[in-house]
Protein backbone atom coordinates (compact mmCIF):
# COMPACT_ATOMS: atom_id res chain seq x y z
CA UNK A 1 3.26 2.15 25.01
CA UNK A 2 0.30 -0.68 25.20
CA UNK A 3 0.97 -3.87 24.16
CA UNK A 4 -1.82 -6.33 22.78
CA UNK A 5 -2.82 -7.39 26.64
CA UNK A 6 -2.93 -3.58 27.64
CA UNK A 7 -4.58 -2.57 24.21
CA UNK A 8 -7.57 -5.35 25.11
CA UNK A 9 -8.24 -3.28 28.42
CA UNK A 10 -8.81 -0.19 26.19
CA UNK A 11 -12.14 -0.14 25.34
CA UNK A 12 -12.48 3.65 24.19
CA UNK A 13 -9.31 3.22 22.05
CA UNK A 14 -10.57 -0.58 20.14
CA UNK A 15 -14.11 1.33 19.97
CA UNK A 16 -12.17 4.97 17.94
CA UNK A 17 -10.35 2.25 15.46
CA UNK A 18 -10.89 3.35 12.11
CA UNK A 19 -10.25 -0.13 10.16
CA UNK A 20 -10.51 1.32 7.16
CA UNK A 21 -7.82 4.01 7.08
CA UNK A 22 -4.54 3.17 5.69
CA UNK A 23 -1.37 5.58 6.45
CA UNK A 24 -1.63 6.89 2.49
CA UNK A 25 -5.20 8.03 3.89
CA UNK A 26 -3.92 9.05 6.83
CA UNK A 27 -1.77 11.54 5.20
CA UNK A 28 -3.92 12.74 2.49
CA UNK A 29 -6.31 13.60 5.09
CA UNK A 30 -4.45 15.36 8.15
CA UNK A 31 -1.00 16.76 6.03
CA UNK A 32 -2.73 17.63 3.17
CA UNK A 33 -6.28 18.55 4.78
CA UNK A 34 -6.66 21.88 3.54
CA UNK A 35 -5.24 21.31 0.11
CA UNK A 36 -8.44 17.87 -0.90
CA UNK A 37 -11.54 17.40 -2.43
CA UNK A 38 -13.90 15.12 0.13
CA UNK A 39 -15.43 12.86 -2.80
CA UNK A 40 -18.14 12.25 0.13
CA UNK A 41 -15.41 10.44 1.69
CA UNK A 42 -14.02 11.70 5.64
CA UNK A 43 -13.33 15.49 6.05
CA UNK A 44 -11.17 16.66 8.88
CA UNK A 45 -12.70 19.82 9.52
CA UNK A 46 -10.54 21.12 12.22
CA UNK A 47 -7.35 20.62 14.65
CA UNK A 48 -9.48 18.72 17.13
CA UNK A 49 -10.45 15.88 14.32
CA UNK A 50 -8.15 12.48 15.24
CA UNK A 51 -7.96 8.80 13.62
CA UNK A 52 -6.46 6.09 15.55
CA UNK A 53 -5.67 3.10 12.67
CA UNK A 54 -3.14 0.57 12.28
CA UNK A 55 0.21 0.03 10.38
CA UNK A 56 2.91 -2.74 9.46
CA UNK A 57 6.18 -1.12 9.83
CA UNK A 58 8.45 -4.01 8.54
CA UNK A 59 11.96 -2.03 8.85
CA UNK A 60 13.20 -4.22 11.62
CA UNK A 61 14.36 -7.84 11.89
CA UNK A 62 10.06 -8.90 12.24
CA UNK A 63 7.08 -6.81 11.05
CA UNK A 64 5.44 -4.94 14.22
CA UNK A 65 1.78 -3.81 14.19
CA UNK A 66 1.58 0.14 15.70
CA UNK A 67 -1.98 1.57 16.42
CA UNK A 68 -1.62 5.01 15.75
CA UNK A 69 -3.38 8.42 17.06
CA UNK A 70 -2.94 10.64 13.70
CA UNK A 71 -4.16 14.20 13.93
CA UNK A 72 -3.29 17.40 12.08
CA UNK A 73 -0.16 17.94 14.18
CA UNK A 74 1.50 14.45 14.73
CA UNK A 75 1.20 10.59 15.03
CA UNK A 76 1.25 9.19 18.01
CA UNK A 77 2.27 5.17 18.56
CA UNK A 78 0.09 3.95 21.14
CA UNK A 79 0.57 0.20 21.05
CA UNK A 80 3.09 -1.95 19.06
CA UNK A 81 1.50 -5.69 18.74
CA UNK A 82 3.47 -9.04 17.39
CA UNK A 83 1.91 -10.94 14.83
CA UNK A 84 1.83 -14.71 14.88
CA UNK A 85 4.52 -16.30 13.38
CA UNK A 86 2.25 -17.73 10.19
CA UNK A 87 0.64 -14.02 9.79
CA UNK A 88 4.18 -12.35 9.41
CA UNK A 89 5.35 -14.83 7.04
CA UNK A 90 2.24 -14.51 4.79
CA UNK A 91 2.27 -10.53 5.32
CA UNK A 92 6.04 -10.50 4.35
CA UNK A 93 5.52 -12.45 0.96
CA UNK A 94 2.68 -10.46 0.12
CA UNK A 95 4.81 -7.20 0.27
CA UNK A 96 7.37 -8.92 -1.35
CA UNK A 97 9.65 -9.04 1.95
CA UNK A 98 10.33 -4.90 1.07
CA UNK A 99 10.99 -2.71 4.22
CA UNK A 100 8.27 0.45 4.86
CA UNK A 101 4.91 1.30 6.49
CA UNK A 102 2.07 -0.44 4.84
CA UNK A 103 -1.99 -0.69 5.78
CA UNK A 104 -2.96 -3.99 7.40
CA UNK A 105 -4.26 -6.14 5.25
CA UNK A 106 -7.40 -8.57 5.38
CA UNK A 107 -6.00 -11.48 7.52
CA UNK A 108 -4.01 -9.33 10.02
CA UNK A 109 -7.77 -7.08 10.23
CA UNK A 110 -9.76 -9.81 10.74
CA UNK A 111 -6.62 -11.93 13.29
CA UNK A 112 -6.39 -8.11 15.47
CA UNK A 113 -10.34 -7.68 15.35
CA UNK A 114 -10.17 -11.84 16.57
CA UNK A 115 -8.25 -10.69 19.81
CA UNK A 116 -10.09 -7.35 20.26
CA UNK A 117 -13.08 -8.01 20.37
C-alpha cells in the first residue's frame, strides 16, 4: 500500500481522484447502481466503471486518510496517509471525536490537494 511519498509518484492515480465523492456516494452509486435515479448526477453504467476518492477512517488510536479504488465488486485501499497533527485535531472535533468512515472535509481536501499537486 502507497504512502503519501509513493502516492506523489502516482500521477495516473492523483489525476482519477474524484474529490467530490464521499463513501455515502460511493455506495449509492456502485452497491446500489442498478436500483438509482441519476438526477444528472454520475451513472456507473457498467462493471468496468471505477472511482478512486478518499476517506477518514477514525476507528484507531489517530484518524488515517485511505484513497480508495471503489468499483461494482469491491474497494480497494491503495494508500493510507497521516494527517498533520493540527488537521486531526480539528477533523476529530468536527466529528465530534465519534469512530467511523467519513468524507474528507474542506481543510484535509485542500491540505492533500497542497501535497499532490
Amino acid at each position: 500500500m502507497l504512502n503519501l511519498d509513493g502516492l506523489k509518484k502516482r500521477r495516473d492515480l492523483i489525476n482519477d481522484i474524484d474529490w467530490e465523492m464521499t463513501p455515502e456516494e460511493a455506495v449509492r452509486l456502485y452497491l446500489e447502481w442498478g436500483n438509482n435515479w441519476a438526477g444528472g448526477n454520475y451513472v456507473i453504467r457498467s462493471r468496468e466503471d471505477v472511482s478512486h476518492y478518499f476517506v477518514i477512517n477514525t476507528w484507531r488510536e489517530r484518524p488515517i486518510i485511505y484513497l480508495v479504488r471503489r468499483d461494482s465488486e469491491q474497494a480497494e485501499e491503495l494508500a493510507v496517509i497521516e494527517m498533520p497533527e493540527t488537521l486531526e485535531k480539528k477533523f476529530l472535533k468536527s466529528v465530534g471525536h465519534n469512530r467511523g468512515v467519513y468524507a474528507i472535509d474542506a481543510d484535509v481536501k485542500k491540505w492533500l490537494q497542497k501535497e499532490l499537486h
